[in-house]
Protein backbone atom coordinates (compact mmCIF):
# COMPACT_ATOMS: atom_id res chain seq x y z
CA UNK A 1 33.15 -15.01 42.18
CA UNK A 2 36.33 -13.59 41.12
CA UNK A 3 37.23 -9.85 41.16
CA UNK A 4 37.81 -9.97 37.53
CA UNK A 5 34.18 -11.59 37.15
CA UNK A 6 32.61 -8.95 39.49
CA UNK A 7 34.11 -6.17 37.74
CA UNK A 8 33.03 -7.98 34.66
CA UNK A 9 28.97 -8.21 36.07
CA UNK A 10 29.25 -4.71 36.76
CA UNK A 11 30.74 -2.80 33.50
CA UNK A 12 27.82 -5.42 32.11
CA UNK A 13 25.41 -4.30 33.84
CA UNK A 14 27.03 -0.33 33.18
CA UNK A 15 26.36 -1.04 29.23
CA UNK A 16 22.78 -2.29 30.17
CA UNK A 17 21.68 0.92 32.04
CA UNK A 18 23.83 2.99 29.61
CA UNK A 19 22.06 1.11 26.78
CA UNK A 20 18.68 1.72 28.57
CA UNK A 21 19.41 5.48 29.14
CA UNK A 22 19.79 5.65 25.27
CA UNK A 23 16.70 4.27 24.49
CA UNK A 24 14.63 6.34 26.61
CA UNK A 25 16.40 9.12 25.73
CA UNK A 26 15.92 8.56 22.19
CA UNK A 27 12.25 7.65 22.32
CA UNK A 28 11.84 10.93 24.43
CA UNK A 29 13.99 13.17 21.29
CA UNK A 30 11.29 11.18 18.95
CA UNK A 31 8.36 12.24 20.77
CA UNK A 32 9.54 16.05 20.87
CA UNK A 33 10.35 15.81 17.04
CA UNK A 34 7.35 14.37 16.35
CA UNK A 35 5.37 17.31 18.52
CA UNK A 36 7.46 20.24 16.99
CA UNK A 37 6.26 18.94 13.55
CA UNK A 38 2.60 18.74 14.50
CA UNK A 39 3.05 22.22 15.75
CA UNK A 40 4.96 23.40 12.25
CA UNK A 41 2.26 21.86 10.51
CA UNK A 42 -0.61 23.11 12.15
CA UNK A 43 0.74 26.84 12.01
CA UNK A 44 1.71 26.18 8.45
CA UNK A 45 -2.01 25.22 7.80
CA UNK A 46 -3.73 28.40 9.82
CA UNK A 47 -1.41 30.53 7.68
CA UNK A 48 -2.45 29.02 4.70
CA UNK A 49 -5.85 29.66 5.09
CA UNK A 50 -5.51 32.89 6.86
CA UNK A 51 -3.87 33.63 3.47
CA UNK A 52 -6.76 32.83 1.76
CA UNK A 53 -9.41 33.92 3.88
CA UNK A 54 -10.40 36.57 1.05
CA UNK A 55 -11.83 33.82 -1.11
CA UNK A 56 -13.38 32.16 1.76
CA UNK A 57 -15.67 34.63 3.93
CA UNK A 58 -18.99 34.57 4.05
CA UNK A 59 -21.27 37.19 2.61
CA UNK A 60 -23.86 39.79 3.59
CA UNK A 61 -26.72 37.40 4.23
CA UNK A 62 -24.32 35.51 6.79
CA UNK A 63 -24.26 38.44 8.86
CA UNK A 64 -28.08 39.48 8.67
CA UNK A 65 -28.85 35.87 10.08
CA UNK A 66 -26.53 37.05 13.50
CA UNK A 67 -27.49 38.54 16.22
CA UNK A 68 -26.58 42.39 16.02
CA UNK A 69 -28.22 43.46 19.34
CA UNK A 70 -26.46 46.00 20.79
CA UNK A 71 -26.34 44.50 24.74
CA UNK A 72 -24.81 40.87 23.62
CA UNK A 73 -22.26 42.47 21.41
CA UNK A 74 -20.82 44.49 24.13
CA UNK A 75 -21.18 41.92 26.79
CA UNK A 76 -19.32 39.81 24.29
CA UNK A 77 -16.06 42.77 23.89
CA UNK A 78 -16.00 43.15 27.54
CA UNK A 79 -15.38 39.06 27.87
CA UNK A 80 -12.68 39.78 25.35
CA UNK A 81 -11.29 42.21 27.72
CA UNK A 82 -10.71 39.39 30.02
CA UNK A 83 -9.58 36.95 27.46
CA UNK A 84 -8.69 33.49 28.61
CA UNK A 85 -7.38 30.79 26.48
CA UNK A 86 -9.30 28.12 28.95
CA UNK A 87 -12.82 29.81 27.45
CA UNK A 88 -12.20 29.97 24.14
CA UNK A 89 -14.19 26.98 22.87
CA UNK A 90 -17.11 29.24 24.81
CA UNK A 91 -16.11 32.49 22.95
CA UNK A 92 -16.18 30.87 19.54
CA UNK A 93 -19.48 29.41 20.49
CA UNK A 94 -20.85 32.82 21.56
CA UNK A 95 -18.75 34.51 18.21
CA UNK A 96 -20.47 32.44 15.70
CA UNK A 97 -24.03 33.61 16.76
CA UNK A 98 -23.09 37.49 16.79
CA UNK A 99 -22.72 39.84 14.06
CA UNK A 100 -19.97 41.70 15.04
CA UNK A 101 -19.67 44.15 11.54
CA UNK A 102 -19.87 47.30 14.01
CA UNK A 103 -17.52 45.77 17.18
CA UNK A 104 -14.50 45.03 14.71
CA UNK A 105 -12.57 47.59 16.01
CA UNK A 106 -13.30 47.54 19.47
CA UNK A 107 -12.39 43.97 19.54
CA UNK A 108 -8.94 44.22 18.19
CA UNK A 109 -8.63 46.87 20.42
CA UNK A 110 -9.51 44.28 23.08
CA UNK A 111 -7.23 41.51 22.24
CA UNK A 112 -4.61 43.92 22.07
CA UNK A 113 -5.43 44.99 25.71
CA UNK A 114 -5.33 41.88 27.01
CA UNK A 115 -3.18 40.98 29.68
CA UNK A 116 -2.03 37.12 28.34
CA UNK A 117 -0.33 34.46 29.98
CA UNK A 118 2.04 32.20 28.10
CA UNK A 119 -1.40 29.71 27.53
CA UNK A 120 -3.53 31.85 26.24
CA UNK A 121 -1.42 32.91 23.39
CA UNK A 122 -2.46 29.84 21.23
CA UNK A 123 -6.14 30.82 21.96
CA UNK A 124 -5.87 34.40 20.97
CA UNK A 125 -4.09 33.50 18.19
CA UNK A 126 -6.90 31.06 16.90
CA UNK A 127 -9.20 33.38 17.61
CA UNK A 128 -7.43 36.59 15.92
CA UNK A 129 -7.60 33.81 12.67
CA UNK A 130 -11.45 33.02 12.81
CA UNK A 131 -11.87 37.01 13.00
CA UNK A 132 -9.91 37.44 9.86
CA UNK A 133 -11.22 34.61 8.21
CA UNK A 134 -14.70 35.87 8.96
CA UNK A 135 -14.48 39.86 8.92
CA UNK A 136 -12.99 42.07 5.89
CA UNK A 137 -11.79 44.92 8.56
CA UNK A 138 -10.41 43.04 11.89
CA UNK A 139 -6.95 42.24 10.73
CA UNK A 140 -6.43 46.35 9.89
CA UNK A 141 -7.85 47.33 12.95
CA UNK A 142 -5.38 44.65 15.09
CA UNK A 143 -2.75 46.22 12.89
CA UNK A 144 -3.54 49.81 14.03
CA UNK A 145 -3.69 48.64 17.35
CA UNK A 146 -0.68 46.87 17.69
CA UNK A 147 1.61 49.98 16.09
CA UNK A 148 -0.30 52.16 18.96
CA UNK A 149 0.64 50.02 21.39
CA UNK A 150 4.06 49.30 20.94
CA UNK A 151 5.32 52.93 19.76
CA UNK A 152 6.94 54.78 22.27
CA UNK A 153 9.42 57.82 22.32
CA UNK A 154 12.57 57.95 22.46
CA UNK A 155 14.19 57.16 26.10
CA UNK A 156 11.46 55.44 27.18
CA UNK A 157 11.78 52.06 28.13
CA UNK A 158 10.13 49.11 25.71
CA UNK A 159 8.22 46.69 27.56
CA UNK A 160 6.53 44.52 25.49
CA UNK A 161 4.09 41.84 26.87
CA UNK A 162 3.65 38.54 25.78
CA UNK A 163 1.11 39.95 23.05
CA UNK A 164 4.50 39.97 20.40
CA UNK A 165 3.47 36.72 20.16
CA UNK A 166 0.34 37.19 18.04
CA UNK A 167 2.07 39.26 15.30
């Protein structure tokens, strides 16, 4: 071989892995488009029905077919206490058996509380939608709770926790 044919093989072989790099580099930007539009779409869908949750809870004789007793409502606020996004699945589960009319409160109060990591914020968030969707009261009560946990006075430094996320 030639030197003009070896630098020829190699500037060919150049476009190749340049041409390769583009393609995996494009089919990688398609992939994260195509995820960031799930994502928009899915948020876009919770909000719509969060929006609408008036029209869509259930009535009184819903909540006299739950359990109201006192010790599995509490045991079920102090799991919220410790909320983690791996058990939601299980809190739903345990949430859709309990009347929680009386705990509204003390669960937003909860959730507010709550010490999240990055991955639980799409759980909480889920969950802070089923308990609108499902109670008249919970989304005042997180409200209240939220403005009493992020006031502060003046000089004081702001730390706010991951929490900003569900507002």
């Amino acid at each position: 071989m030639t030197a003009s044919e070896v630098t020829e093989n190699a500037s060919t072989k150049e476009e190749e892995t340049n041409e390769n790099q583009q393609d995996v580099d494009k089919t990688s930007l398609q992939s994260y488009i195509q995820e960031v539009e799930e994502r928009l779409s899915a948020k876009a869908e919770l909000r719509n029905i969060n929006q609408n949750a008036q029209n869509l809870r259930p009535g009184d004789s819903h909540f006299s077919k739950l359990d109201s007793s006192l010790k599995k409502n509490t045991t079920f606020v102090k799991k919220i206490r410790n909320f983690s996004g791996t058990q939601i699945e299980a809190y739903l589960k345990e949430m859709s058996g309990l009347n929680l009319s009386k705990y509204i409160s003390e669960i937003a109060a909860a959730i507010v509380d709550t010490k999240l990591k990055m991955t639980d914020v799409n759980a909480a968030v889920r969950m802070c939608s089923i308990l609108h969707q499902t109670y008249v009261d919970f989304s005042q009560h997180l409200f209240e709770n939220w403005q009493k946990n992020l006031s502060f006075k003046v000089g004081e430094k702001l730390q706010i926790q991951v929490n900003s996320e569900l507002i």
